[in-house]
Protein backbone atom coordinates (compact mmCIF):
# COMPACT_ATOMS: atom_id res chain seq x y z
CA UNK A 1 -15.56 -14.71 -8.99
CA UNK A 2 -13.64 -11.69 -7.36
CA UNK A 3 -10.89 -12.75 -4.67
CA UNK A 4 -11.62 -9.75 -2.82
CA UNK A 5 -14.22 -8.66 -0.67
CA UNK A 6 -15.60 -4.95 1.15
CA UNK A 7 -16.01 -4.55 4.75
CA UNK A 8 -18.51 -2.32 6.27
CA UNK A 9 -15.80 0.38 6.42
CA UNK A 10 -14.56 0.40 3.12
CA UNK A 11 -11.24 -1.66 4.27
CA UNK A 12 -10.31 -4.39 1.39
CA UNK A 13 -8.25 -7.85 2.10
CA UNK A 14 -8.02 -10.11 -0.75
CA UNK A 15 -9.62 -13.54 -0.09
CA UNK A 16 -5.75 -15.38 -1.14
CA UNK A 17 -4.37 -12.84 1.78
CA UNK A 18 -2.82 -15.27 4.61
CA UNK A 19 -2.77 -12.70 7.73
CA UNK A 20 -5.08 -14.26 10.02
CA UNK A 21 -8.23 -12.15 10.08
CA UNK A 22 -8.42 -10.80 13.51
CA UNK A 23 -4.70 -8.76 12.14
CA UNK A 24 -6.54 -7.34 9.09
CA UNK A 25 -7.82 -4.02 10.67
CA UNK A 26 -4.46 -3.64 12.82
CA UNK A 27 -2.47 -3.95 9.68
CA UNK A 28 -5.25 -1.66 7.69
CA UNK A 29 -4.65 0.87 10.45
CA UNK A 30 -0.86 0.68 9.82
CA UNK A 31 -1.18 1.50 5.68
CA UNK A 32 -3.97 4.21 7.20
CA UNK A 33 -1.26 5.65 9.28
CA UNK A 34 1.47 5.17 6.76
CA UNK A 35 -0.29 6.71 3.65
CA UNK A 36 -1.10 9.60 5.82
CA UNK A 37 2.11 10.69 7.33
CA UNK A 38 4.71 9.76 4.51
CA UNK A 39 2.26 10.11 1.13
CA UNK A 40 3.04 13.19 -0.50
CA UNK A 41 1.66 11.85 -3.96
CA UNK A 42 0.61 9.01 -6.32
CA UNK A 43 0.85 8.72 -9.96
CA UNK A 44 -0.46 5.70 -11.71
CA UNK A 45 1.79 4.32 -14.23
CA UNK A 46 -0.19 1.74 -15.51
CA UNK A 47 -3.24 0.07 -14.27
CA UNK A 48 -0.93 -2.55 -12.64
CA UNK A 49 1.65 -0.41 -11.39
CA UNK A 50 1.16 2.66 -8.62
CA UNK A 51 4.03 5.19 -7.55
CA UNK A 52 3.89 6.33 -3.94
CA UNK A 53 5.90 9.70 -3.64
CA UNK A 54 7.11 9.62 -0.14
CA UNK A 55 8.59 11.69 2.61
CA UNK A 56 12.53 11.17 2.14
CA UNK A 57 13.19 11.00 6.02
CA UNK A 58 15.51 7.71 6.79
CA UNK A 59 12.14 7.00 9.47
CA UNK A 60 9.82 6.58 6.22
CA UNK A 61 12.31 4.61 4.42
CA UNK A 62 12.12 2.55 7.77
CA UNK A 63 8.59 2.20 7.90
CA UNK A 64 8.23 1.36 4.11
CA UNK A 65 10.76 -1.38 4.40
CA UNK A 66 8.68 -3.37 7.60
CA UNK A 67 5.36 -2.73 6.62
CA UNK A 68 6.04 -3.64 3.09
CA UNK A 69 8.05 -6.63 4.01
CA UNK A 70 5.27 -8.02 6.29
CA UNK A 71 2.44 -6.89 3.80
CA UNK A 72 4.36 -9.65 1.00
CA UNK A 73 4.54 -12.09 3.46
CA UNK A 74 0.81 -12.82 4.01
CA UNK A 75 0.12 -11.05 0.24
CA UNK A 76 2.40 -12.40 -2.19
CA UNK A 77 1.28 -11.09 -5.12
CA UNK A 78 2.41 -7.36 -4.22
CA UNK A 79 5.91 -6.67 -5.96
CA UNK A 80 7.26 -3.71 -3.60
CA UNK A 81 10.49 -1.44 -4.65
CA UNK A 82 11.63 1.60 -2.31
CA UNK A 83 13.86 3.70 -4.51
CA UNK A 84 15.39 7.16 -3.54
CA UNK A 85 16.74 9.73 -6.77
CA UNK A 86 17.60 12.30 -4.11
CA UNK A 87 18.19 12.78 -0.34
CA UNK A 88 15.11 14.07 0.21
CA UNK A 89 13.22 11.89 -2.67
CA UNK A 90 11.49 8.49 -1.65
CA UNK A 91 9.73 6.40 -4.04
CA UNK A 92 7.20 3.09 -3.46
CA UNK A 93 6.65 1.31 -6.37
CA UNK A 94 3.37 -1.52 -6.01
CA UNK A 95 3.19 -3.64 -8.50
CA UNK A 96 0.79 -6.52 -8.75
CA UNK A 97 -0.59 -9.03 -11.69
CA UNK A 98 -3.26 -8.45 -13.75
CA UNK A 99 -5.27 -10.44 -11.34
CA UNK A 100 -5.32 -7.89 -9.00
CA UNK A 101 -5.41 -4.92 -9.83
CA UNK A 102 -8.65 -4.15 -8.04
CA UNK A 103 -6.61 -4.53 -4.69
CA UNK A 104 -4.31 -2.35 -6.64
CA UNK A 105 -7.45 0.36 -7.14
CA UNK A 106 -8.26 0.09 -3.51
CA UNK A 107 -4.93 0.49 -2.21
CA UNK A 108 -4.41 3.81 -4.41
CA UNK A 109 -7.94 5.10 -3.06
CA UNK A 110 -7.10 4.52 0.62
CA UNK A 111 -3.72 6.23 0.22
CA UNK A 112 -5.59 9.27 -1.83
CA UNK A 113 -8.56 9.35 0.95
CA UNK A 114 -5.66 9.42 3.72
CA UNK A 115 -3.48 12.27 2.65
CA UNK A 116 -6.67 14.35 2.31
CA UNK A 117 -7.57 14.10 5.96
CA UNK A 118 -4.15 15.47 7.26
C-alpha cells in the first residue's frame, strides 16, 4: 500500500505527513511559490536524491532554511542540505529513503512544472 495519495489538483502529501490537513495547500502554495522564484534547475542524482539549483540571493538562502525546516518537522523523512560553492551559487539537496521516493518524484515534477510558468 502507497503512503501517499493525489488530490484533485495534482498536490501530493504523504499519508505519515503530520501537518494538520487544513495547512497542506498553504504549505503546497509556499513550495509553489518557492520552486518558482528561486529554481533555476534540478538534476537528479539518484532516484533518492534531487539537486535544486537555486538563486544565490541571502533572501533564498532565507526562505530555503524556514520552509525546509518546517517541511522536516511535520515530514521527517526529508534529509535537507543548503550548500553554497560560490556567492552567487545556492544548492538544495532532498534526500529521502527508498520508501519514498515517489514523494521524491512529485516534489521534482512540481518544482519542474513551476519554473516553466514564470
Amino acid at each position: 500500500m502507497s503512503d501517499h495519495h493525489i488530490t484533485t489538483d495534482d498536490a501530493w502529501v504523504p499519508d505519515s505527513c503530520t501537518l494538520p490537513t487544513v495547512e497542506r495547500p498553504l504549505r503546497v502554495a509556499e513550495f509553489d511559490q518557492f520552486f518558482a522564484e528561486a529554481v533555476r534547475g534540478a538534476d537528479r542524482v539518484s532516484a533518492q536524491h534531487l539537486r535544486l539549483r537555486l538563486d544565490g540571493a541571502a533572501q533564498v538562502e532565507e526562505t530555503a532554511r524556514d520552509l525546509t525546516a518546517r517541511e522536516s518537522s511535520c515530514c521527517s523523512f526529508f534529509a535537507f542540505h543548503l550548500s553554497r560553492s560560490g556567492p552567487d551559487s545556492l544548492a538544495l539537496d532532498v534526500r529521502v529513503p527508498a520508501g519514498h521516493v515517489d514523494v521524491l518524484d512529485a516534489l521534482a515534477a512540481r518544482a519542474a512544472a513551476r519554473r516553466c510558468d514564470r
